[in-house]
PDB file of N, CA and C in Angstrom:
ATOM      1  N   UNK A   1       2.171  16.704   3.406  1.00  0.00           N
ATOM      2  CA  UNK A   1       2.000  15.410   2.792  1.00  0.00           C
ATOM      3  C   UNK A   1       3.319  15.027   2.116  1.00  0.00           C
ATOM      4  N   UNK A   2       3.561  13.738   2.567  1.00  0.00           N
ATOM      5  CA  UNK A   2       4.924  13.139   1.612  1.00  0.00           C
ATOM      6  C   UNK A   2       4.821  12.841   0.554  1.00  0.00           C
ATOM      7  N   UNK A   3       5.876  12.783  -0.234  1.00  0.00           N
ATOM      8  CA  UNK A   3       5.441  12.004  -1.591  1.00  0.00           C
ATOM      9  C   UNK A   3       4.900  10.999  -1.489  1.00  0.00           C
ATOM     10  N   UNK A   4       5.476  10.150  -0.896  1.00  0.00           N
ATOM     11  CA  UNK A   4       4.767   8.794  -0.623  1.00  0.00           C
ATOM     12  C   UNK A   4       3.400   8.830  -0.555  1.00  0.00           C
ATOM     13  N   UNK A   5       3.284   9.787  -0.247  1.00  0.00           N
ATOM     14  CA  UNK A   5       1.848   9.804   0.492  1.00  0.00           C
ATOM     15  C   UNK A   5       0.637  10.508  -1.020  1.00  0.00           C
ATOM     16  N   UNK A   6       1.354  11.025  -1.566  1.00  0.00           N
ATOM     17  CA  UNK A   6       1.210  11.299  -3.263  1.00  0.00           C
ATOM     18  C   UNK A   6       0.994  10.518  -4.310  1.00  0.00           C
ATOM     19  N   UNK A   7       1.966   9.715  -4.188  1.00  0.00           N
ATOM     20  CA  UNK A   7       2.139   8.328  -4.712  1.00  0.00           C
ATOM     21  C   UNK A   7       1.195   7.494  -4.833  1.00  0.00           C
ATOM     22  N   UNK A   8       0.725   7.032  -3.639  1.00  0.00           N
ATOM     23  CA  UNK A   8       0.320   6.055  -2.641  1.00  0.00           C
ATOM     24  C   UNK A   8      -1.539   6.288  -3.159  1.00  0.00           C
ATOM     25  N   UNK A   9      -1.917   7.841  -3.763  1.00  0.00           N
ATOM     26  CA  UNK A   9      -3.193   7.737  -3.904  1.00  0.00           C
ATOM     27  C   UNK A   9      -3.244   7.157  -5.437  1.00  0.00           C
ATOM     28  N   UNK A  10      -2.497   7.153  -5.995  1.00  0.00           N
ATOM     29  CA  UNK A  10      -2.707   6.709  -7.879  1.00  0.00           C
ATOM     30  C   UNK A  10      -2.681   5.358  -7.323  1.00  0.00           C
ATOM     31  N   UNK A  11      -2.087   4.690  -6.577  1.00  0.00           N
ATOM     32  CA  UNK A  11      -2.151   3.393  -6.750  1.00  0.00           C
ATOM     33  C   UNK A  11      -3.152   2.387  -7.241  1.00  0.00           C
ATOM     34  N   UNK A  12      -4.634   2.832  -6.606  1.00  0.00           N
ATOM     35  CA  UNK A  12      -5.286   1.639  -6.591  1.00  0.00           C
ATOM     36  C   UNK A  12      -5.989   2.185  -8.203  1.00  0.00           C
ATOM     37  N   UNK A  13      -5.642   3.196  -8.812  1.00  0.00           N
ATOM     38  CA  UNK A  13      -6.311   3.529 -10.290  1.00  0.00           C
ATOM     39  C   UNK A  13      -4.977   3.499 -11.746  1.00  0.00           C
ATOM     40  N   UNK A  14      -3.888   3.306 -10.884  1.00  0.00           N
ATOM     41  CA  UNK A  14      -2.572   2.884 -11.884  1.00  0.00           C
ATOM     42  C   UNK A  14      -2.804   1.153 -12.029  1.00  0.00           C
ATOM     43  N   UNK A  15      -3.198   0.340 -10.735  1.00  0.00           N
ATOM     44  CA  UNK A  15      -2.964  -0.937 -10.857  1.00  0.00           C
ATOM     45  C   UNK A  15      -4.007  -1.473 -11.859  1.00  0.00           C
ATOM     46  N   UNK A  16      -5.313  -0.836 -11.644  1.00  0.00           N
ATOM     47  CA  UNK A  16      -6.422  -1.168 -12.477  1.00  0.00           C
ATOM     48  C   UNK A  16      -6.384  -1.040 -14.002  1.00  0.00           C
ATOM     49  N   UNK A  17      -6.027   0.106 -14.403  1.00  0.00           N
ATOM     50  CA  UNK A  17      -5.014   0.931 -15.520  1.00  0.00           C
ATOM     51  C   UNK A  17      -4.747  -0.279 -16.273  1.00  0.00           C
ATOM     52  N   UNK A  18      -3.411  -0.521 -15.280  1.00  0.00           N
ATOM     53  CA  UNK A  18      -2.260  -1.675 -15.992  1.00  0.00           C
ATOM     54  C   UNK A  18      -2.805  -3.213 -16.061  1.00  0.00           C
ATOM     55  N   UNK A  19      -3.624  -3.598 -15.389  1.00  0.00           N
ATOM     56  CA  UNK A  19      -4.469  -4.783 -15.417  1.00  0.00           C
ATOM     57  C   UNK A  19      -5.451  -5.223 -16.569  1.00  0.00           C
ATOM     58  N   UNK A  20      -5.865  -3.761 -16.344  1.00  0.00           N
ATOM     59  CA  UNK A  20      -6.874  -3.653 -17.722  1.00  0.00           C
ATOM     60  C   UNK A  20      -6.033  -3.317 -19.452  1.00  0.00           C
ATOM     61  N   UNK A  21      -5.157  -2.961 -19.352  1.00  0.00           N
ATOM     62  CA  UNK A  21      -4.465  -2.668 -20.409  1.00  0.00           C
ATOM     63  C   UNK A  21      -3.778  -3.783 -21.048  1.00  0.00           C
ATOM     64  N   UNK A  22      -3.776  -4.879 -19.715  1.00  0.00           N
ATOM     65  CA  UNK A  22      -2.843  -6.094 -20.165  1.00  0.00           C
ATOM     66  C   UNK A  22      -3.914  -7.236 -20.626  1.00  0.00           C
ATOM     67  N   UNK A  23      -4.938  -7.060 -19.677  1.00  0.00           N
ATOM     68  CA  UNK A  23      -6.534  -8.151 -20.630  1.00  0.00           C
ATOM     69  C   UNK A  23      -7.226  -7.737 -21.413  1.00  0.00           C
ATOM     70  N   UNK A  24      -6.746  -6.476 -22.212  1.00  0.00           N
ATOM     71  CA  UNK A  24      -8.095  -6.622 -22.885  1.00  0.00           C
ATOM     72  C   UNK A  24      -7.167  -6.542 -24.531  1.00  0.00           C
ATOM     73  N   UNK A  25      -6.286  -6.676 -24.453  1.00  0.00           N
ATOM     74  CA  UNK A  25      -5.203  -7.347 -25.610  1.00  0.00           C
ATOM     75  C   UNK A  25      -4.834  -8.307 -25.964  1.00  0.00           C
ATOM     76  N   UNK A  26      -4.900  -9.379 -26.852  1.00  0.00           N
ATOM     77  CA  UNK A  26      -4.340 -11.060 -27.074  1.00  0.00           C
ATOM     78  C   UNK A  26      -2.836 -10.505 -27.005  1.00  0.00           C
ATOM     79  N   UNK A  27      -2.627  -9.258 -27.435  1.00  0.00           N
ATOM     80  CA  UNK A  27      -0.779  -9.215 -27.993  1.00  0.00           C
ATOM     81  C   UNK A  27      -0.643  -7.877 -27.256  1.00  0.00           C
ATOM     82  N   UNK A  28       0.596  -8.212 -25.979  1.00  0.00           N
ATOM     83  CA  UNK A  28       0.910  -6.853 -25.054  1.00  0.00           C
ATOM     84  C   UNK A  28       1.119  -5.990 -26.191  1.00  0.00           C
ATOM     85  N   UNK A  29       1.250  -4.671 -26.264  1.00  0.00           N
ATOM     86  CA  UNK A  29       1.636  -3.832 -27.280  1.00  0.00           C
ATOM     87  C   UNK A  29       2.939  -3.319 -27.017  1.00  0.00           C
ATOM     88  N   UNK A  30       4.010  -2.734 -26.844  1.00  0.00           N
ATOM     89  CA  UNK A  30       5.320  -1.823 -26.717  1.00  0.00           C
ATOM     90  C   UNK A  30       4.690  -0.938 -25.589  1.00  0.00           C
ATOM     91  N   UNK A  31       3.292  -0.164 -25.897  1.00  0.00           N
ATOM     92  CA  UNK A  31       2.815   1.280 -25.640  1.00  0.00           C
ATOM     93  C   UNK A  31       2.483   0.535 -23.612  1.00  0.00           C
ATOM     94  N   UNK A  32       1.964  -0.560 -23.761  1.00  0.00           N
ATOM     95  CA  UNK A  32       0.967  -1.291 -22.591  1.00  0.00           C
ATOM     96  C   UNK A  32       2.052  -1.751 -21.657  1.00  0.00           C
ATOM     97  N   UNK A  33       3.395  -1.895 -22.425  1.00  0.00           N
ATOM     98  CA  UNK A  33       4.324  -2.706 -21.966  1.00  0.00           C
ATOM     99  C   UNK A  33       5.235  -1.491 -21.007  1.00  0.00           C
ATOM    100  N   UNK A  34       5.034  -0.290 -22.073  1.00  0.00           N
ATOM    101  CA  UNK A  34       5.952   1.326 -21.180  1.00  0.00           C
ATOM    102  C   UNK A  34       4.804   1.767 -19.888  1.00  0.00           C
ATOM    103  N   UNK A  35       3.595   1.114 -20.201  1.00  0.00           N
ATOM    104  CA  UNK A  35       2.931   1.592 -19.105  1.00  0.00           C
ATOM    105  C   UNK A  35       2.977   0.760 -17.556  1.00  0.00           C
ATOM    106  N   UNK A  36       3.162  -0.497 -17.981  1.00  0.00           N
ATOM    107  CA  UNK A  36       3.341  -1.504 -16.979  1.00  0.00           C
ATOM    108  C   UNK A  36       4.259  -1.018 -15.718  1.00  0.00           C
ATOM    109  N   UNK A  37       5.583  -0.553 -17.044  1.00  0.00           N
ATOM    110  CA  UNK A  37       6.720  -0.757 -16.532  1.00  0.00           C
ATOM    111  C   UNK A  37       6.670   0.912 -15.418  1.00  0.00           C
ATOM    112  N   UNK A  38       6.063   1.997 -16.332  1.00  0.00           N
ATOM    113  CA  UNK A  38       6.007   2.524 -15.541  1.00  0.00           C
ATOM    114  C   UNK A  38       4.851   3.019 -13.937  1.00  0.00           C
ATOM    115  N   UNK A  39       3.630   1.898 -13.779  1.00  0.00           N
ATOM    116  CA  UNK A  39       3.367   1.866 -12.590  1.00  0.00           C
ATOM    117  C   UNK A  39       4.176   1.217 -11.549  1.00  0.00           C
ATOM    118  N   UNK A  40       4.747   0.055 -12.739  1.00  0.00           N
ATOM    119  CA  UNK A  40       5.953  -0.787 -11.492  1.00  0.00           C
ATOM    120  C   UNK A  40       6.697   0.444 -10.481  1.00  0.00           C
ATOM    121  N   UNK A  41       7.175   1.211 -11.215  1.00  0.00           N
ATOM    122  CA  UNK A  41       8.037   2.000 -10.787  1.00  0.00           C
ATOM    123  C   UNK A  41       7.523   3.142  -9.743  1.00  0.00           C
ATOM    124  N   UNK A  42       6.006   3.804  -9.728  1.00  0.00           N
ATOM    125  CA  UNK A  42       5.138   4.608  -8.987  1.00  0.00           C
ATOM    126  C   UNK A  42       5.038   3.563  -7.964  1.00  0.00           C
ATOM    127  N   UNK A  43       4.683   1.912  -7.959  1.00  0.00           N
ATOM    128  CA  UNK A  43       4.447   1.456  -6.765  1.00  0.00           C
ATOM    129  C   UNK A  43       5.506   0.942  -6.057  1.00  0.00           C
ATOM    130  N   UNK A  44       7.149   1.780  -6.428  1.00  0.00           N
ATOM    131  CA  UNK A  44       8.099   1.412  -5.946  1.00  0.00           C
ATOM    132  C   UNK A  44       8.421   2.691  -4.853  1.00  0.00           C
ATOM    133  N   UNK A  45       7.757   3.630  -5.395  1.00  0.00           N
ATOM    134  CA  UNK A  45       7.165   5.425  -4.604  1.00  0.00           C
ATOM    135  C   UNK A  45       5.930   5.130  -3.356  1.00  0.00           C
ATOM    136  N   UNK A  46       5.222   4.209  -3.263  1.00  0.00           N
ATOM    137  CA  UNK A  46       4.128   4.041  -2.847  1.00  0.00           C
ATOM    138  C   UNK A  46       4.375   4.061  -1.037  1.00  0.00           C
ATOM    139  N   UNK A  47       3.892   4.446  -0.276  1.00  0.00           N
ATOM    140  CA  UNK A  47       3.827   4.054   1.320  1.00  0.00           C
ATOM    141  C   UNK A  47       3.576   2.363   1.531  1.00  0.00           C
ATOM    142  N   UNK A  48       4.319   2.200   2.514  1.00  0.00           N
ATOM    143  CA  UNK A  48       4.286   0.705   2.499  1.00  0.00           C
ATOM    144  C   UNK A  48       3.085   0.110   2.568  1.00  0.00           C
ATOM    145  N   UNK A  49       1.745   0.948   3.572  1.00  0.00           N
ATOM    146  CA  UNK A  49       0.366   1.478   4.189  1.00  0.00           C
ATOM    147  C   UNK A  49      -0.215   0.956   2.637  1.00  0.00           C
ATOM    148  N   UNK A  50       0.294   1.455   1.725  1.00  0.00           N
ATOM    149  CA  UNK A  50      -0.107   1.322   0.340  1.00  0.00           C
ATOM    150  C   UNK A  50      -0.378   0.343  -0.148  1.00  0.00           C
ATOM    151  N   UNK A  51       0.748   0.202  -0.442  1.00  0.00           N
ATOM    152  CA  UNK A  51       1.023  -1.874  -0.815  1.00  0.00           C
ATOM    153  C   UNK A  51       0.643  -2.712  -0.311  1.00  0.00           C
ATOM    154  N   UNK A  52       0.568  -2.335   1.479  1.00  0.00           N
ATOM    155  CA  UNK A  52      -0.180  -3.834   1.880  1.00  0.00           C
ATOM    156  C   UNK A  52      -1.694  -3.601   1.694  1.00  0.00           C
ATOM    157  N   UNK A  53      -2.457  -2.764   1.459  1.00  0.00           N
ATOM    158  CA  UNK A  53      -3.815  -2.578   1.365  1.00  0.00           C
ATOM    159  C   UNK A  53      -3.686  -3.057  -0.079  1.00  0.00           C
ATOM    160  N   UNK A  54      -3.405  -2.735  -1.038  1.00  0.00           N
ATOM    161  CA  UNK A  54      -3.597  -2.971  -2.231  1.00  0.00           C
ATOM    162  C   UNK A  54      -2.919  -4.744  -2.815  1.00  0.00           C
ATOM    163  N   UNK A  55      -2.225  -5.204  -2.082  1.00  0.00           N
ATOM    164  CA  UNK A  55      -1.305  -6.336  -1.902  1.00  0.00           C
ATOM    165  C   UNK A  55      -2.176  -7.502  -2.988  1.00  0.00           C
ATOM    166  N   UNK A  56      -3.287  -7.563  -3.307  1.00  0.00           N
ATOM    167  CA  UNK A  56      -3.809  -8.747  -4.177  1.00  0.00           C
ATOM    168  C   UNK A  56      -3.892  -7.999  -5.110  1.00  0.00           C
ATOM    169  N   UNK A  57      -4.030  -6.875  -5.431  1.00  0.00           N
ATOM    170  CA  UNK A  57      -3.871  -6.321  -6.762  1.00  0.00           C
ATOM    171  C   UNK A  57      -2.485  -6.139  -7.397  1.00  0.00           C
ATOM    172  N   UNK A  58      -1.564  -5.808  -6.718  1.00  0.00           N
ATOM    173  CA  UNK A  58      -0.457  -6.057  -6.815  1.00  0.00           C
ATOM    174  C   UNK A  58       0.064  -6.918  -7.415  1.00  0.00           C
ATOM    175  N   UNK A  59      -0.006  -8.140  -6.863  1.00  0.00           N
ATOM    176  CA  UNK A  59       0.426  -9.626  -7.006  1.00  0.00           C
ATOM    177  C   UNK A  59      -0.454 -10.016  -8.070  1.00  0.00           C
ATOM    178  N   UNK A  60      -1.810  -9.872  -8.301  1.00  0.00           N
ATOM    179  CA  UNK A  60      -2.218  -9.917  -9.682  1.00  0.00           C
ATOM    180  C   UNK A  60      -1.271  -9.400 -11.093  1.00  0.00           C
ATOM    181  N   UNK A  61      -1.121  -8.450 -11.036  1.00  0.00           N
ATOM    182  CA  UNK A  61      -0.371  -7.417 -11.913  1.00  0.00           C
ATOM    183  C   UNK A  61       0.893  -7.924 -12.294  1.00  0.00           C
ATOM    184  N   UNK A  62       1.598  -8.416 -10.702  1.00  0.00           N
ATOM    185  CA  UNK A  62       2.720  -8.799 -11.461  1.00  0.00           C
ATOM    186  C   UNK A  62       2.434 -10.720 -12.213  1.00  0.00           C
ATOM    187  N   UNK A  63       1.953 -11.338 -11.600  1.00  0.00           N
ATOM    188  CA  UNK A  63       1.571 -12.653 -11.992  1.00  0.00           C
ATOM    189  C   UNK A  63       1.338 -11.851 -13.561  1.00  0.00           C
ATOM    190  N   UNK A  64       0.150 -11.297 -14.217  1.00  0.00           N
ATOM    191  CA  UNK A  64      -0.190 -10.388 -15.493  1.00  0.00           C
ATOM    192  C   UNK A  64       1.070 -10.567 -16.103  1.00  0.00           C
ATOM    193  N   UNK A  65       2.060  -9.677 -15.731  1.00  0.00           N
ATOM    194  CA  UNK A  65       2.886  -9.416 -16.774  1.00  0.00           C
ATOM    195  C   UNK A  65       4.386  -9.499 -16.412  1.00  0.00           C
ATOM    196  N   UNK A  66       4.959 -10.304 -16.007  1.00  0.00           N
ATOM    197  CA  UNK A  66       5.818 -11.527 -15.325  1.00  0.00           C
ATOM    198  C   UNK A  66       6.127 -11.674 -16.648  1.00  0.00           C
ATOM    199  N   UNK A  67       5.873 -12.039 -18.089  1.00  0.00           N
ATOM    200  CA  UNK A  67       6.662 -11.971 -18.897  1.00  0.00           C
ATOM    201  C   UNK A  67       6.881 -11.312 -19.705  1.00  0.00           C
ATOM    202  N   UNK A  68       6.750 -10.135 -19.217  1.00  0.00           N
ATOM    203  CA  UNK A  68       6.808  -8.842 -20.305  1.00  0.00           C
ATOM    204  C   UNK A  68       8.037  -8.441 -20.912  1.00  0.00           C
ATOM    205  N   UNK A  69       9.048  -8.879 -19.992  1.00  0.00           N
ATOM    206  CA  UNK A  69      10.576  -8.713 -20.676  1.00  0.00           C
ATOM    207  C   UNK A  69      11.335  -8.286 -19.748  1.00  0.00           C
ATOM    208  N   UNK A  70      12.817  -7.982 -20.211  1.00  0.00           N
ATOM    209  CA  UNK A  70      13.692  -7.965 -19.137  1.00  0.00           C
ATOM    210  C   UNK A  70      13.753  -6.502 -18.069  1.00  0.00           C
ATOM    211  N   UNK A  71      13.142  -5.682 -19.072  1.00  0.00           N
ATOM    212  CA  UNK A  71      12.725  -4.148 -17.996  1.00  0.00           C
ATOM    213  C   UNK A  71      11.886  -4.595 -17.188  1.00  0.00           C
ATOM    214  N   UNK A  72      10.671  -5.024 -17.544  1.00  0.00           N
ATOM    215  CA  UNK A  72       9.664  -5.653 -16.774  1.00  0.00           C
ATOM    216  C   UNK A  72      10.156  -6.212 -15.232  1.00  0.00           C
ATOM    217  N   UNK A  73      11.008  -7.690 -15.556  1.00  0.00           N
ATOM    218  CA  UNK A  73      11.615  -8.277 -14.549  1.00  0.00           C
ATOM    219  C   UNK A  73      11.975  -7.415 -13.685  1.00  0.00           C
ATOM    220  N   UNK A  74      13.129  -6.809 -13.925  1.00  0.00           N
ATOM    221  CA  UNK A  74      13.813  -5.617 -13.068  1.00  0.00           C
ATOM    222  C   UNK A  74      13.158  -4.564 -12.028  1.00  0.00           C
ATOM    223  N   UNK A  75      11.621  -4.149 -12.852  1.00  0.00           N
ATOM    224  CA  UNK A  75      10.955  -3.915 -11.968  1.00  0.00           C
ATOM    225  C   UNK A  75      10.400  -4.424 -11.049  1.00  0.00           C
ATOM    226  N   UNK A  76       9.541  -5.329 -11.579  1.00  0.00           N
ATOM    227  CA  UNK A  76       9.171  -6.137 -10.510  1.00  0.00           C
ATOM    228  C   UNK A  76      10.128  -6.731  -9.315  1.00  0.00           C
ATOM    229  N   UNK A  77      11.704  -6.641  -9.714  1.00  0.00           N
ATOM    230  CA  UNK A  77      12.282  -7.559  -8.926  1.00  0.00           C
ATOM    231  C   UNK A  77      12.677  -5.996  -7.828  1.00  0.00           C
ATOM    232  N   UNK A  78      12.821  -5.139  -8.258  1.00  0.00           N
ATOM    233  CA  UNK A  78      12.806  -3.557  -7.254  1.00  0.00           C
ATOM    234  C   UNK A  78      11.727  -3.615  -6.603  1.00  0.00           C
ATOM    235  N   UNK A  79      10.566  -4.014  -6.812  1.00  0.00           N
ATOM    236  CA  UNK A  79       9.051  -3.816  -6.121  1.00  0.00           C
ATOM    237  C   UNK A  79       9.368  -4.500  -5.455  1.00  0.00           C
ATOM    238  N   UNK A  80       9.617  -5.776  -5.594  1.00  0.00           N
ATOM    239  CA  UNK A  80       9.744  -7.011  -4.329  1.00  0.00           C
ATOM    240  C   UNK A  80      10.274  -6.877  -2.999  1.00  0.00           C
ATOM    241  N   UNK A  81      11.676  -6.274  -3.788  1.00  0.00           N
ATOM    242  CA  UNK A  81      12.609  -5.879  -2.384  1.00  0.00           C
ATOM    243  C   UNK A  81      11.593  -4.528  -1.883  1.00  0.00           C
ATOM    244  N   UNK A  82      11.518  -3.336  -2.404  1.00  0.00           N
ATOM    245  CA  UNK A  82      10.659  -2.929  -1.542  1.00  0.00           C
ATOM    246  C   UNK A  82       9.484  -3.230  -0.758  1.00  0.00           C
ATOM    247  N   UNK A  83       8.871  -4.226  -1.341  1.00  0.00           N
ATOM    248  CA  UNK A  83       7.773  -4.544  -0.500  1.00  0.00           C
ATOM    249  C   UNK A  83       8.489  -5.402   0.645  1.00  0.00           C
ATOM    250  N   UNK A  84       9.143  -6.437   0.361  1.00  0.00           N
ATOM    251  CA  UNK A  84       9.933  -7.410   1.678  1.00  0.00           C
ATOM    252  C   UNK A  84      10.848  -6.392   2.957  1.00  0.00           C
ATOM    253  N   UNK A  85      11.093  -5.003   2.518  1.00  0.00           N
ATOM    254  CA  UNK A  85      11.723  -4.044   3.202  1.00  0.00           C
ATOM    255  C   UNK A  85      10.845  -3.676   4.214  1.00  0.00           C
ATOM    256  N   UNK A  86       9.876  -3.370   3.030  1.00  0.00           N
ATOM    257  CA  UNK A  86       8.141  -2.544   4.120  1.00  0.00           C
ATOM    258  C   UNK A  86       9.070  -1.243   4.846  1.00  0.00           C
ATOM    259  N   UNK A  87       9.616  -0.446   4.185  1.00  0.00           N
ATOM    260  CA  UNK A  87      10.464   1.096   4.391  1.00  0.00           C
ATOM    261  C   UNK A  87       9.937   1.846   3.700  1.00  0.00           C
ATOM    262  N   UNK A  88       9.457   3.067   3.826  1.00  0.00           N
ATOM    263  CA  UNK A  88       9.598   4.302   3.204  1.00  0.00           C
ATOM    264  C   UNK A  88      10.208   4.459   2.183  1.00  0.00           C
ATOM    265  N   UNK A  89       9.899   4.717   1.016  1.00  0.00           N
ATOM    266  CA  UNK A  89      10.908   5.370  -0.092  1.00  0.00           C
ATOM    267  C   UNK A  89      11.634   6.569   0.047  1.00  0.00           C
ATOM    268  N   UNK A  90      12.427   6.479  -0.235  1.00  0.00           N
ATOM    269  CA  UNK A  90      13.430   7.852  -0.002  1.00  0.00           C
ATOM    270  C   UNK A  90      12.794   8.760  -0.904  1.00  0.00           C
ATOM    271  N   UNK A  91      12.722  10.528  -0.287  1.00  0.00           N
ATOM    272  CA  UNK A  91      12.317  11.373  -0.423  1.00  0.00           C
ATOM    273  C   UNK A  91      13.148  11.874  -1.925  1.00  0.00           C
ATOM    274  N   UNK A  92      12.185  11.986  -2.994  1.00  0.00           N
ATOM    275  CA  UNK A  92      13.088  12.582  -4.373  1.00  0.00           C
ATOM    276  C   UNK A  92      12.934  14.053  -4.024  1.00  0.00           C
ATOM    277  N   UNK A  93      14.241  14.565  -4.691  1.00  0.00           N
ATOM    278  CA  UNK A  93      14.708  16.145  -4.668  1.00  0.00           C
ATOM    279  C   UNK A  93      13.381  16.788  -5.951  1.00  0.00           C
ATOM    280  N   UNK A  94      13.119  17.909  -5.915  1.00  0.00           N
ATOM    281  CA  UNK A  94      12.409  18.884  -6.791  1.00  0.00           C
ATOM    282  C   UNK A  94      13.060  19.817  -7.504  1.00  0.00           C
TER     283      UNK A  94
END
């Protein structure tokens, strides 16, 4: 099994996670905001297989928290290009 392929199973319980962490607050918190940022970054690990199955949750999430700040942006703007790539993530060392 690849990482990706590792990855790729948190997805659909990281996106929910971060969805839910962002509605059920009037005021993002710092704590909601490190979590965002870091599923952005797991669904930048994800199989492409991944993303497009999960693709409206996705795009929810980021619509969600689109103004979370400038880390935020950055991620999301890395997710994008990976998703418009639709490539494999490169294999991280252990």
């Amino acid at each position: 099994m690849t990482d990706a392929e590792h990855y790729s199973d948190a997805v659909p319980l990281a996106i929910w996670r971060a969805l839910s962490s962002q509605s059920s607050r009037a005021q993002t918190t710092q704590a909601s905001m490190s979590g965002v940022i870091n599923v952005l970054v797991l669904l930048q690990s994800a199989s492409p297989t991944a993303l497009n199955r999960e693709r409206a949750a996705i795009d929810k999430l980021v619509a969600a928290v689109r103004g979370n700040g400038p880390q935020t942006q950055e991620q999301i703007a890395r997710l994008q290009k990976r998703r418009s790539a639709g490539t494999p993530p490169p294999r991280r060392s252990r």
